[in-house]
N, C-alpha and C. Protein backbone atom coordinates (compact mmCIF):
# COMPACT_ATOMS: atom_id res chain seq x y z
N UNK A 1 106.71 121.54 137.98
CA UNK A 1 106.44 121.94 136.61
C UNK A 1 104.93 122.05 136.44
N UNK A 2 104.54 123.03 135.52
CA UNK A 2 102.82 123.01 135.61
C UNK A 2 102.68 122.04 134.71
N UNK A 3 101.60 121.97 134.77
CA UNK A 3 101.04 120.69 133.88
C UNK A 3 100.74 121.33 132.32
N UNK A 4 100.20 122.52 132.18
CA UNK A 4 100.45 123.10 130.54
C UNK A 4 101.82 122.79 130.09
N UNK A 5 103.17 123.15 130.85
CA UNK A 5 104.43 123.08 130.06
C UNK A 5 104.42 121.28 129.63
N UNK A 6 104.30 120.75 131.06
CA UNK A 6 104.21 119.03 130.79
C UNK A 6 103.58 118.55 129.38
N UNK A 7 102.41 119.21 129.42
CA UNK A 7 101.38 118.51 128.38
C UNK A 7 101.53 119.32 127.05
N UNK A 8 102.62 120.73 126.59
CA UNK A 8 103.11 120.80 126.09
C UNK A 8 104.20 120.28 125.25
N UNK A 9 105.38 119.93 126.09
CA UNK A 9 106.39 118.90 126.07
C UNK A 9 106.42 117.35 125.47
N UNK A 10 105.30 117.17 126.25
CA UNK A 10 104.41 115.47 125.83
C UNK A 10 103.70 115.94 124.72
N UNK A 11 102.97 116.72 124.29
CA UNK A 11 102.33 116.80 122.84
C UNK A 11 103.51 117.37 121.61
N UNK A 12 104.59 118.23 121.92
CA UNK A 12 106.34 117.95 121.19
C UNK A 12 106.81 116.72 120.92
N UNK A 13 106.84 116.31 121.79
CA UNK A 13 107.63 114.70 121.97
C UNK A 13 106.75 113.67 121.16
N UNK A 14 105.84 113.76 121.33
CA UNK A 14 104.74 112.62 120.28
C UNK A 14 104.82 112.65 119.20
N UNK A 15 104.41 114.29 118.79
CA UNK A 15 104.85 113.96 116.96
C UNK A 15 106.15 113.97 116.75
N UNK A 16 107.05 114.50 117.43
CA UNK A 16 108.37 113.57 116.78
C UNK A 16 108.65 112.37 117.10
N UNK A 17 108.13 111.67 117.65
CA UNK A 17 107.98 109.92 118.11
C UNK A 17 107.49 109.14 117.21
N UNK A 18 106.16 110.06 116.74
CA UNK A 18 105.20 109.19 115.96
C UNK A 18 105.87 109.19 114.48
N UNK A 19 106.49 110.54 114.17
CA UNK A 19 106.99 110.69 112.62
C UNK A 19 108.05 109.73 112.24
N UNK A 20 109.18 109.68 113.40
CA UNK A 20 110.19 109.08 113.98
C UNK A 20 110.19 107.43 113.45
N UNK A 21 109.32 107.45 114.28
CA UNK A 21 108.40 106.01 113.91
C UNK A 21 107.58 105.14 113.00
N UNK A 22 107.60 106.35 112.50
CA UNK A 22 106.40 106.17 110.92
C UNK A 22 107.40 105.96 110.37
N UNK A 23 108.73 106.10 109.81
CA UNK A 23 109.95 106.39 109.06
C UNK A 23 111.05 105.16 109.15
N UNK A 24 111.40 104.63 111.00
CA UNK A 24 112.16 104.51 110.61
C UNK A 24 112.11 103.43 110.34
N UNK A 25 111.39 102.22 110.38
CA UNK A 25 111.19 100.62 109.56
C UNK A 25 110.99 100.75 108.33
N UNK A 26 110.67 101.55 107.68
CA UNK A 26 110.68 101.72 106.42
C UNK A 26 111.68 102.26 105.23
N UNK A 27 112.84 102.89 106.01
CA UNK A 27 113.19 103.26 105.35
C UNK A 27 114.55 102.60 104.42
N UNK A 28 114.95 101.17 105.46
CA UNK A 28 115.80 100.37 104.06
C UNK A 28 115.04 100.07 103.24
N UNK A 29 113.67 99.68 103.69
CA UNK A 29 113.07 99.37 101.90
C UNK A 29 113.00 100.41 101.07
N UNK A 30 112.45 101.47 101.92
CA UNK A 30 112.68 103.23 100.20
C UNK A 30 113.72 103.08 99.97
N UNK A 31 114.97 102.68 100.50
CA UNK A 31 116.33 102.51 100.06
C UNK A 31 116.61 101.81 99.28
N UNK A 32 116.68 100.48 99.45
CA UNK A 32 116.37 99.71 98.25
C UNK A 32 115.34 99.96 96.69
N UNK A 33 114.94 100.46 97.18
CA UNK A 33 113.57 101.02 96.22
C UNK A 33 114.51 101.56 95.06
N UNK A 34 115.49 102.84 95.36
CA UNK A 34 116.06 103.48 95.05
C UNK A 34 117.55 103.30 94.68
N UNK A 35 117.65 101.93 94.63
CA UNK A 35 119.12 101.13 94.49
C UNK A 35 119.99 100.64 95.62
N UNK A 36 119.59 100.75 96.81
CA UNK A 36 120.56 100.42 97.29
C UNK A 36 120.44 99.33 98.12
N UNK A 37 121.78 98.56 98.09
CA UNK A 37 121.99 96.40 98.45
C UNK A 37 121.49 97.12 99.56
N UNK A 38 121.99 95.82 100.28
CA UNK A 38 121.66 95.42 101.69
C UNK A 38 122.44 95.64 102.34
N UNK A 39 123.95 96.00 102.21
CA UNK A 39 125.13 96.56 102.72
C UNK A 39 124.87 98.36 102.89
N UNK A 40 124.61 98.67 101.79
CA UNK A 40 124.58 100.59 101.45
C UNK A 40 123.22 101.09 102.47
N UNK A 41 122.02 99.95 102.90
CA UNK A 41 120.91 100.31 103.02
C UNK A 41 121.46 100.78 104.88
N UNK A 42 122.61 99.70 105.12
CA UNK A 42 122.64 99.11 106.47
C UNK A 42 123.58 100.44 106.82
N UNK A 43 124.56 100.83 105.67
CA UNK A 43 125.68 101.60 106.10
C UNK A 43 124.50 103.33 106.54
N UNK A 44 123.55 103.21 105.26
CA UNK A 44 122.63 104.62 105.23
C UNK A 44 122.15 104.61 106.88
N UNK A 45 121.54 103.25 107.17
CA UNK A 45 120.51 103.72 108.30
C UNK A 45 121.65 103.78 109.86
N UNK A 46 123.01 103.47 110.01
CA UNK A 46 124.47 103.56 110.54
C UNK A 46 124.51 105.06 110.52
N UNK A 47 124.89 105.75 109.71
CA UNK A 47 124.22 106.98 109.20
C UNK A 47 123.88 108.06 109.36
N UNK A 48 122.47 107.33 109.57
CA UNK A 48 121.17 108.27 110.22
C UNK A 48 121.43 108.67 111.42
N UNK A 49 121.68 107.36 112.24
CA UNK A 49 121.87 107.49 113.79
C UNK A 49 123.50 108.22 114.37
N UNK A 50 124.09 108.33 113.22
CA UNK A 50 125.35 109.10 113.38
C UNK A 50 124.76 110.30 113.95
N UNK A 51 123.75 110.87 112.29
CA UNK A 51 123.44 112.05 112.31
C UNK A 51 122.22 112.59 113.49
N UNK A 52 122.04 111.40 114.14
CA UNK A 52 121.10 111.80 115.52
C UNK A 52 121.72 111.75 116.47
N UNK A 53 122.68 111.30 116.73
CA UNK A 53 123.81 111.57 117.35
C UNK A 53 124.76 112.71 117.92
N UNK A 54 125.02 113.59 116.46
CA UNK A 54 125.48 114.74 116.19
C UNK A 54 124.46 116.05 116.49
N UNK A 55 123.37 115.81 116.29
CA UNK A 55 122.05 116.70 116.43
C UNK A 55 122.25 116.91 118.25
N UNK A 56 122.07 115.31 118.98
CA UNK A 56 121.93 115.66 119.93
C UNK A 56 123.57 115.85 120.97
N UNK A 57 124.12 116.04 120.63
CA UNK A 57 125.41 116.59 120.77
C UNK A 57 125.42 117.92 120.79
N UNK A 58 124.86 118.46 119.74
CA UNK A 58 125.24 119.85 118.90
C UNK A 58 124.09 120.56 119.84
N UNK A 59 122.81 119.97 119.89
CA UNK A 59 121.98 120.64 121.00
C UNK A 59 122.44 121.31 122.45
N UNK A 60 123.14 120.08 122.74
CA UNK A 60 123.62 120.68 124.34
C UNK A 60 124.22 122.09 124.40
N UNK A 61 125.55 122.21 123.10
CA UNK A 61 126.26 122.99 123.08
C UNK A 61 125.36 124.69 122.54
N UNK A 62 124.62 124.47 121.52
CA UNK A 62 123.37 125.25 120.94
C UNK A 62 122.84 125.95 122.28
N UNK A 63 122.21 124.92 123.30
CA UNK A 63 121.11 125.24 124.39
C UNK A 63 121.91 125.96 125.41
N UNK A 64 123.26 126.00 125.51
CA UNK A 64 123.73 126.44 126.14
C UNK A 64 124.43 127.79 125.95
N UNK A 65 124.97 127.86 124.63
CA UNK A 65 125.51 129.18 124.35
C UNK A 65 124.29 130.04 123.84
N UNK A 66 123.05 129.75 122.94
CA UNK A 66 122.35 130.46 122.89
C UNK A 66 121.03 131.05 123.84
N UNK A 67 120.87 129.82 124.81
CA UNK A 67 119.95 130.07 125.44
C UNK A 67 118.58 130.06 125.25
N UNK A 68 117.90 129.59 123.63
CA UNK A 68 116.68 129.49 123.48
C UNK A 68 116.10 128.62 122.85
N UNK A 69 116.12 127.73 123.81
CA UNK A 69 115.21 126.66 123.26
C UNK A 69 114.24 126.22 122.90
N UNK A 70 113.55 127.32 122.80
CA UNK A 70 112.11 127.07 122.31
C UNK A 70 111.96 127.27 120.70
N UNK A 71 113.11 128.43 120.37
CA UNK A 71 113.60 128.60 119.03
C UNK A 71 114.04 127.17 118.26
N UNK A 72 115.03 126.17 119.20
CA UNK A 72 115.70 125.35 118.37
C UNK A 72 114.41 124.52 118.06
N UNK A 73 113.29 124.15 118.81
CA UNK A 73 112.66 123.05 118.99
C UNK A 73 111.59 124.16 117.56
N UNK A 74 111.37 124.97 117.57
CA UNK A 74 110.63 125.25 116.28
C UNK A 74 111.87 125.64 115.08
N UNK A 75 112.76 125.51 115.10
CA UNK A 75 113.93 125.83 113.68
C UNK A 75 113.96 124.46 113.11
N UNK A 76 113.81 123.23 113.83
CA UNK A 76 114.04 122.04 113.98
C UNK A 76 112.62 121.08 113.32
N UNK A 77 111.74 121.93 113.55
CA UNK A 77 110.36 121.28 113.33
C UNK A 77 109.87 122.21 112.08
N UNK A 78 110.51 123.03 111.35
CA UNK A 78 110.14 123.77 110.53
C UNK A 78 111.18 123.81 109.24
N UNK A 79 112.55 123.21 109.52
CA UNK A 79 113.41 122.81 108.30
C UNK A 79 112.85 121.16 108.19
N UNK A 80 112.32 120.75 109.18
CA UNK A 80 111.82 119.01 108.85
C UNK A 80 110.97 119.18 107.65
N UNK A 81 109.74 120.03 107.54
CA UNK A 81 108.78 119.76 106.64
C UNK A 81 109.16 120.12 105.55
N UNK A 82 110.20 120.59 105.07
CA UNK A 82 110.80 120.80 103.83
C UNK A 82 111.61 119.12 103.67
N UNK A 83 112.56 119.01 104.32
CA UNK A 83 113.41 117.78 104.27
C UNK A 83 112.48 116.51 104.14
N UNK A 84 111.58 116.86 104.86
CA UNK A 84 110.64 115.02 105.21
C UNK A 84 109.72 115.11 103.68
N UNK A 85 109.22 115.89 103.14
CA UNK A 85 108.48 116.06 101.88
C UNK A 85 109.51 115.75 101.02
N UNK A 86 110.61 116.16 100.80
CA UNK A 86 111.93 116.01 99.92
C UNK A 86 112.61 114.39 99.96
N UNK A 87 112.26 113.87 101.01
CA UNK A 87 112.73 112.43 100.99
C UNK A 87 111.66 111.54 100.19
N UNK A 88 110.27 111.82 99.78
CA UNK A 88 109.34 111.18 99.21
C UNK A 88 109.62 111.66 97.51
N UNK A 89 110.37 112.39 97.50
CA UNK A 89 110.60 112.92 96.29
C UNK A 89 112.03 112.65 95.70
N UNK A 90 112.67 111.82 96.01
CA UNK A 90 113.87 111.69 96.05
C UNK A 90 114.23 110.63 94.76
N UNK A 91 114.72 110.40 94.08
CA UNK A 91 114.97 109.78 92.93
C UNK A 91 116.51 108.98 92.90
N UNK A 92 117.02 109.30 93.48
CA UNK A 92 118.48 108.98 93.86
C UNK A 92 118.98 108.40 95.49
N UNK A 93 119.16 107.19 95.16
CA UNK A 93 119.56 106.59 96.86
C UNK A 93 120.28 107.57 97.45
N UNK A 94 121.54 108.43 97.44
CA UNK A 94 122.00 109.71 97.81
C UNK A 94 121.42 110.93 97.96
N UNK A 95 120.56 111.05 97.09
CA UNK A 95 119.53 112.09 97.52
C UNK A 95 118.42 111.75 99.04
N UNK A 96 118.23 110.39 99.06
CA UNK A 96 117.64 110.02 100.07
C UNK A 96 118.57 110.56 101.37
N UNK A 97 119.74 109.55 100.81
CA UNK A 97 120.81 109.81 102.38
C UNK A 97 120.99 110.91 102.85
N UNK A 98 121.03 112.15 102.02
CA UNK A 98 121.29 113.41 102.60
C UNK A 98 120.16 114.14 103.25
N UNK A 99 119.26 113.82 102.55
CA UNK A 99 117.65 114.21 103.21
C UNK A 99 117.72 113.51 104.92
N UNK A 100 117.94 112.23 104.42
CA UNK A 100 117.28 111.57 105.91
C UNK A 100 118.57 111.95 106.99
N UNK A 101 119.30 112.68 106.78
CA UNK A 101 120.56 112.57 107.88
C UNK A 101 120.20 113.71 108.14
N UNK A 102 119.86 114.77 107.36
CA UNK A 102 119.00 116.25 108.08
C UNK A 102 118.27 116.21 108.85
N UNK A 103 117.06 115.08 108.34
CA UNK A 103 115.89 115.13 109.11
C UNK A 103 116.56 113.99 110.63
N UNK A 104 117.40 113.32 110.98
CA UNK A 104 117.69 112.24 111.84
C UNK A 104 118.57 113.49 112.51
N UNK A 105 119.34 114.41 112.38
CA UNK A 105 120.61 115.79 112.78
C UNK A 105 118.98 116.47 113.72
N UNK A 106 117.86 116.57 112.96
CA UNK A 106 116.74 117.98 113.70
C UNK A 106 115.98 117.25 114.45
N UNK A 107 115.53 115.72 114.41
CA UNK A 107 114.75 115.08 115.46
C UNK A 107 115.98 114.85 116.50
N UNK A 108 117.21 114.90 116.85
CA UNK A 108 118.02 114.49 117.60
C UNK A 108 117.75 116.31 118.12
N UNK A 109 118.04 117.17 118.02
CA UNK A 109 118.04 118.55 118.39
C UNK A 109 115.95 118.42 119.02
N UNK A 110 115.44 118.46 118.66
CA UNK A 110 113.82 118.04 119.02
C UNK A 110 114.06 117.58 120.33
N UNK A 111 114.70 115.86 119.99
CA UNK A 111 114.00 115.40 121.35
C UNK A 111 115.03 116.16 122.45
N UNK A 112 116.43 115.96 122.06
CA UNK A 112 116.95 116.52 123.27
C UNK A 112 116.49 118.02 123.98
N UNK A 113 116.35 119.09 123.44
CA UNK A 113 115.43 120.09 123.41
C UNK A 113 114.28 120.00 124.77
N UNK A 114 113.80 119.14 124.47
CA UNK A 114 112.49 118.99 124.98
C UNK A 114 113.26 117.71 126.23
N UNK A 115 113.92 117.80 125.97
CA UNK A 115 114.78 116.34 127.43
C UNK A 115 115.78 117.68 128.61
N UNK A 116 116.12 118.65 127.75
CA UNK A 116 117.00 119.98 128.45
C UNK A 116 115.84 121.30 129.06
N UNK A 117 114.63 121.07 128.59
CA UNK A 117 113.35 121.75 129.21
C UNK A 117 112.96 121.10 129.98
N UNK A 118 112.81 119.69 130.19
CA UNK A 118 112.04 119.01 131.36
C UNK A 118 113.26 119.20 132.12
N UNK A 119 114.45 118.89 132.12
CA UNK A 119 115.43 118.67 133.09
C UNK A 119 115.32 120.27 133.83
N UNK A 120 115.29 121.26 133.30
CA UNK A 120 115.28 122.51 133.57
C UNK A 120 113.99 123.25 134.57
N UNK A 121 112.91 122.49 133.87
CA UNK A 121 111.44 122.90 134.95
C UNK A 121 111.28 122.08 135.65
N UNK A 122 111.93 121.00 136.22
CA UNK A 122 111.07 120.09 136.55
C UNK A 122 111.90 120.26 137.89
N UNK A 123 110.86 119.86 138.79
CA UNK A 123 111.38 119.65 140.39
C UNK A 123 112.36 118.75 140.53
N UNK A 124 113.28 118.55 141.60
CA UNK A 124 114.45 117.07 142.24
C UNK A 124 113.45 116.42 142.30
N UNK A 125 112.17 116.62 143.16
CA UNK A 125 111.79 115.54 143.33
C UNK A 125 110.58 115.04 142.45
N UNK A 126 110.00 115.77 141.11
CA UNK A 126 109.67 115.26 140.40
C UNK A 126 109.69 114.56 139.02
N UNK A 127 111.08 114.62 138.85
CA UNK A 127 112.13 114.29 137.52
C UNK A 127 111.75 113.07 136.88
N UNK A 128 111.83 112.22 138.07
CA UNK A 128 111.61 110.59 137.17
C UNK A 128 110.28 110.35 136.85
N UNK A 129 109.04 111.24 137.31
CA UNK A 129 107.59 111.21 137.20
C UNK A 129 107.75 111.87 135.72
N UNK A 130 108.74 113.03 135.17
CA UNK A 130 108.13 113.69 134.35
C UNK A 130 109.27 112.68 133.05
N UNK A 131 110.69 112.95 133.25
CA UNK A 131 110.72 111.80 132.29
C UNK A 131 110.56 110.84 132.77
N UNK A 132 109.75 109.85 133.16
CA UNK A 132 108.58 108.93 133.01
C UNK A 132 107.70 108.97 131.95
N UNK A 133 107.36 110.21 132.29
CA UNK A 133 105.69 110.29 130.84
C UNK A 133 106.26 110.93 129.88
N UNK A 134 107.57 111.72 129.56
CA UNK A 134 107.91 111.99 128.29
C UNK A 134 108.72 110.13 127.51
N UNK A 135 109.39 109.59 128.25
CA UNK A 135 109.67 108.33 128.00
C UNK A 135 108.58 107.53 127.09
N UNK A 136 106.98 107.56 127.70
CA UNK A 136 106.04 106.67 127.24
C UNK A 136 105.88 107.30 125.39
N UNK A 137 106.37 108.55 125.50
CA UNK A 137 106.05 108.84 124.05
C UNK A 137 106.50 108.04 122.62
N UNK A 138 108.04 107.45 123.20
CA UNK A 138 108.81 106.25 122.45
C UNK A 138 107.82 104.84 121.93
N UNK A 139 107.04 104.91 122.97
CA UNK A 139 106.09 103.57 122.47
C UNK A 139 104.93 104.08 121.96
N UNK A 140 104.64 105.57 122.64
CA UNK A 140 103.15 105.16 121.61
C UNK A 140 103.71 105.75 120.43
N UNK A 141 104.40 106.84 120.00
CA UNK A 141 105.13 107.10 118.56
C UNK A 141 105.23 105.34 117.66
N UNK A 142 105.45 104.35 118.37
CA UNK A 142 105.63 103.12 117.28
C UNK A 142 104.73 102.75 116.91
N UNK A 143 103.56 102.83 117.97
CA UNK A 143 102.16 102.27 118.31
C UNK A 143 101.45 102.98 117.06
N UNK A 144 101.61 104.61 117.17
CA UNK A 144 100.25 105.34 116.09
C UNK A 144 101.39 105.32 115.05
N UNK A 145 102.78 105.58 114.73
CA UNK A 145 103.31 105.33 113.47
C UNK A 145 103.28 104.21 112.73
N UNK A 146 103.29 103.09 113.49
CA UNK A 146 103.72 101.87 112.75
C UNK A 146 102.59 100.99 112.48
N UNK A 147 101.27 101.39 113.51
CA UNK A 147 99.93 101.42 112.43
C UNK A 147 99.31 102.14 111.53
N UNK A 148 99.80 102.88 110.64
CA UNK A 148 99.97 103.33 109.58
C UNK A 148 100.51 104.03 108.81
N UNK A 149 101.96 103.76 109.07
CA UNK A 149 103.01 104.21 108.22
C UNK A 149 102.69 102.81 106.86
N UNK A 150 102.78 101.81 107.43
CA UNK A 150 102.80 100.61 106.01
C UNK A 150 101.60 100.89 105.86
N UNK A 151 100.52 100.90 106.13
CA UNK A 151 99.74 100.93 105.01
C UNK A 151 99.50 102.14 104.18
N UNK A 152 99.52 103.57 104.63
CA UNK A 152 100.18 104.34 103.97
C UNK A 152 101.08 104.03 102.01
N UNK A 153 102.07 103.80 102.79
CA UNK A 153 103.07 103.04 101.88
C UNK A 153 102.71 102.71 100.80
N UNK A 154 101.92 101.27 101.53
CA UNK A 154 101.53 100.11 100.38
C UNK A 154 100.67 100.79 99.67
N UNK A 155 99.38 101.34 99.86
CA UNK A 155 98.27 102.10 99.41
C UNK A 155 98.98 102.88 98.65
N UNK A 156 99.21 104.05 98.91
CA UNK A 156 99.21 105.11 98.39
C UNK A 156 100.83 105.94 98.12
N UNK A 157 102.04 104.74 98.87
CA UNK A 157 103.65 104.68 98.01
C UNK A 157 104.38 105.78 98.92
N UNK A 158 105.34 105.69 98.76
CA UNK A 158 106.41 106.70 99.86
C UNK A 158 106.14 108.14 99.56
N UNK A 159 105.28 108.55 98.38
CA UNK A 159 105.80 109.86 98.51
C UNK A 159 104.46 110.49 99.27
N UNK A 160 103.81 109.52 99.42
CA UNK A 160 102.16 109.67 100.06
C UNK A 160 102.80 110.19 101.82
N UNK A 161 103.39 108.80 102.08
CA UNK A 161 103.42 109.01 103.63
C UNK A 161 105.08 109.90 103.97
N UNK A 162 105.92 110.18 102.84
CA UNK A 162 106.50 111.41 103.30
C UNK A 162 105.73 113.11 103.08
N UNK A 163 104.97 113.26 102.38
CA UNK A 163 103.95 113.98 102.50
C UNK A 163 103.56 114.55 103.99
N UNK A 164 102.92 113.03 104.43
CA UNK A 164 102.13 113.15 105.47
C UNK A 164 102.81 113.19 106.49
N UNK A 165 103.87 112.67 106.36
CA UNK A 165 104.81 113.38 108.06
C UNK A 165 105.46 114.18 107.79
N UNK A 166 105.41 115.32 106.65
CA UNK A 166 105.78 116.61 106.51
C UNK A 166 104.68 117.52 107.08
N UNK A 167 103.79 116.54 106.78
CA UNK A 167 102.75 117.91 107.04
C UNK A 167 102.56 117.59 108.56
N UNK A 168 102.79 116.38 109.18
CA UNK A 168 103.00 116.18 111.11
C UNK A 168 103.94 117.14 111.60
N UNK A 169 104.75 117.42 110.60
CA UNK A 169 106.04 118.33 111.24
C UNK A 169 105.70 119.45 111.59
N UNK A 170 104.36 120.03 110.64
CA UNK A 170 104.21 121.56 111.29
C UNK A 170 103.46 121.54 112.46
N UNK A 171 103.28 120.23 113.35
CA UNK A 171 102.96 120.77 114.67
C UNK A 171 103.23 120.53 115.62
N UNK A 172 104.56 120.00 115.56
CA UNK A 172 105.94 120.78 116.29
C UNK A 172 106.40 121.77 116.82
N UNK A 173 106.50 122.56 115.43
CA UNK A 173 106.65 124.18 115.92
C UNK A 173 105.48 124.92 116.49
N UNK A 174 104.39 124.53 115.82
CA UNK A 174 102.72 125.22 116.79
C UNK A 174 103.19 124.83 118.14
N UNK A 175 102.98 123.72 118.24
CA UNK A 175 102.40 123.09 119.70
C UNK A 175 103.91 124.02 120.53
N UNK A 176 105.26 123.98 120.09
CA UNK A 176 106.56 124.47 120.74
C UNK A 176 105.86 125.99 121.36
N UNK A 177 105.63 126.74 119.89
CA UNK A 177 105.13 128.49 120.68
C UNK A 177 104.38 128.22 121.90
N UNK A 178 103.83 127.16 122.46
CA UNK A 178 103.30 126.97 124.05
C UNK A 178 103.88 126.79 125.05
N UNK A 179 105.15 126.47 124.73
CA UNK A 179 106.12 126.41 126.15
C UNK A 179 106.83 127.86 126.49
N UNK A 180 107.00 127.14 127.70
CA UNK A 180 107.95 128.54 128.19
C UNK A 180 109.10 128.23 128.26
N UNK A 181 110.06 129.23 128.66
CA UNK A 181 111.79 129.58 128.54
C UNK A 181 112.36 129.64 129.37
N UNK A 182 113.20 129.05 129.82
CA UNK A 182 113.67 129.23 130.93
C UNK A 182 115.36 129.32 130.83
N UNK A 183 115.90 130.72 131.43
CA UNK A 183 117.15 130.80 130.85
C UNK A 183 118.14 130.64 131.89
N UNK A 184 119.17 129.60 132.03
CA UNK A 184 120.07 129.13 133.15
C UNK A 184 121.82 130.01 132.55
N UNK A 185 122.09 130.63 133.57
CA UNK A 185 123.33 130.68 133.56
C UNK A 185 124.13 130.22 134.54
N UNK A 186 124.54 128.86 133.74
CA UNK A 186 125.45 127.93 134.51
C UNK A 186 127.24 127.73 134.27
């Protein structure tokens, strides 16, 4: 694999790590914020991961009958910044839930995306080197989100830092128009 697609891929994978990350410790408390116990908060964030679940499910089948993945990984990073701005704006614990299960359905289509491109360029024998370094993106996404997603928050309140990982979302789709395509008929 060249190292542009790599360092493409790895600069994809980060901001959805980091946004990912910025979001998701926080978000039974916006839940609560917004009414909901400690049961509804637990069933919402149950949920989420349904709906990342289903995303990355629905990807395989997507990447395969359509063939363009470079499309899903910017359709995906470009309905987020509508949805992720819309969850800071949300007034209704249900209004939250439906927001955040969109945005948890398009980061599941994201990462897998970008997990069905490395599997695709990448050599037999360089696979575990490359997810290797797309892997490390999981920690530093907690690392630069979760030093300042709360203070964010606290400062300046949820609709500050859904804002601001709306506006992370648009470079997703930038940084995506840099990869290349690679079309398998298997």
């Amino acid at each position: 694999m060249s190292k542009k697609q790599l360092a493409t891929m790895f600069a994809c994978n980060l901001v959805g790590w980091t946004i990912f990350q910025s979001m998701i410790n926080l978000l039974p408390v916006y839940a609560a914020r917004l009414g909901a116990n400690a049961a509804w908060a637990g069933n919402y964030m149950a949920m989420n991961f349904v709906a990342l679940t289903l995303g990355t499910v629905a990807t395989g089948w997507l990447s395969d009958k359509f063939q363009r993945r470079k499309a899903l990984l910017v359709v995906a990073g470009l309905v987020n910044v509508p949805a992720t701005w819309l969850m800071g704006r949300a007034t209704e614990f249900w209004h939250l839930a439906v927001l955040t299960a969109i945005v948890f359905f398009l980061v599941g289509v994201g990462f897998t995306t970008i997990n069905i491109l490395a599997g695709l360029f990448a050599k037999e024998s360089e696979r575990g080197k490359i997810f290797g370094l797309l892997a490390i993106n999981i920690s530093l996404g907690a690392l630069i989100g979760g030093a300042v997603s709360g203070s964010i928050a606290d400062h300046w309140g949820y609709p500050a830092l859904f804002l601001l990982c709306s506006l992370c979302w648009i470079l997703q789709p930038l940084i995506a128009l840099f990869l290349q395509e690679k079309w398998y008929a298997g």
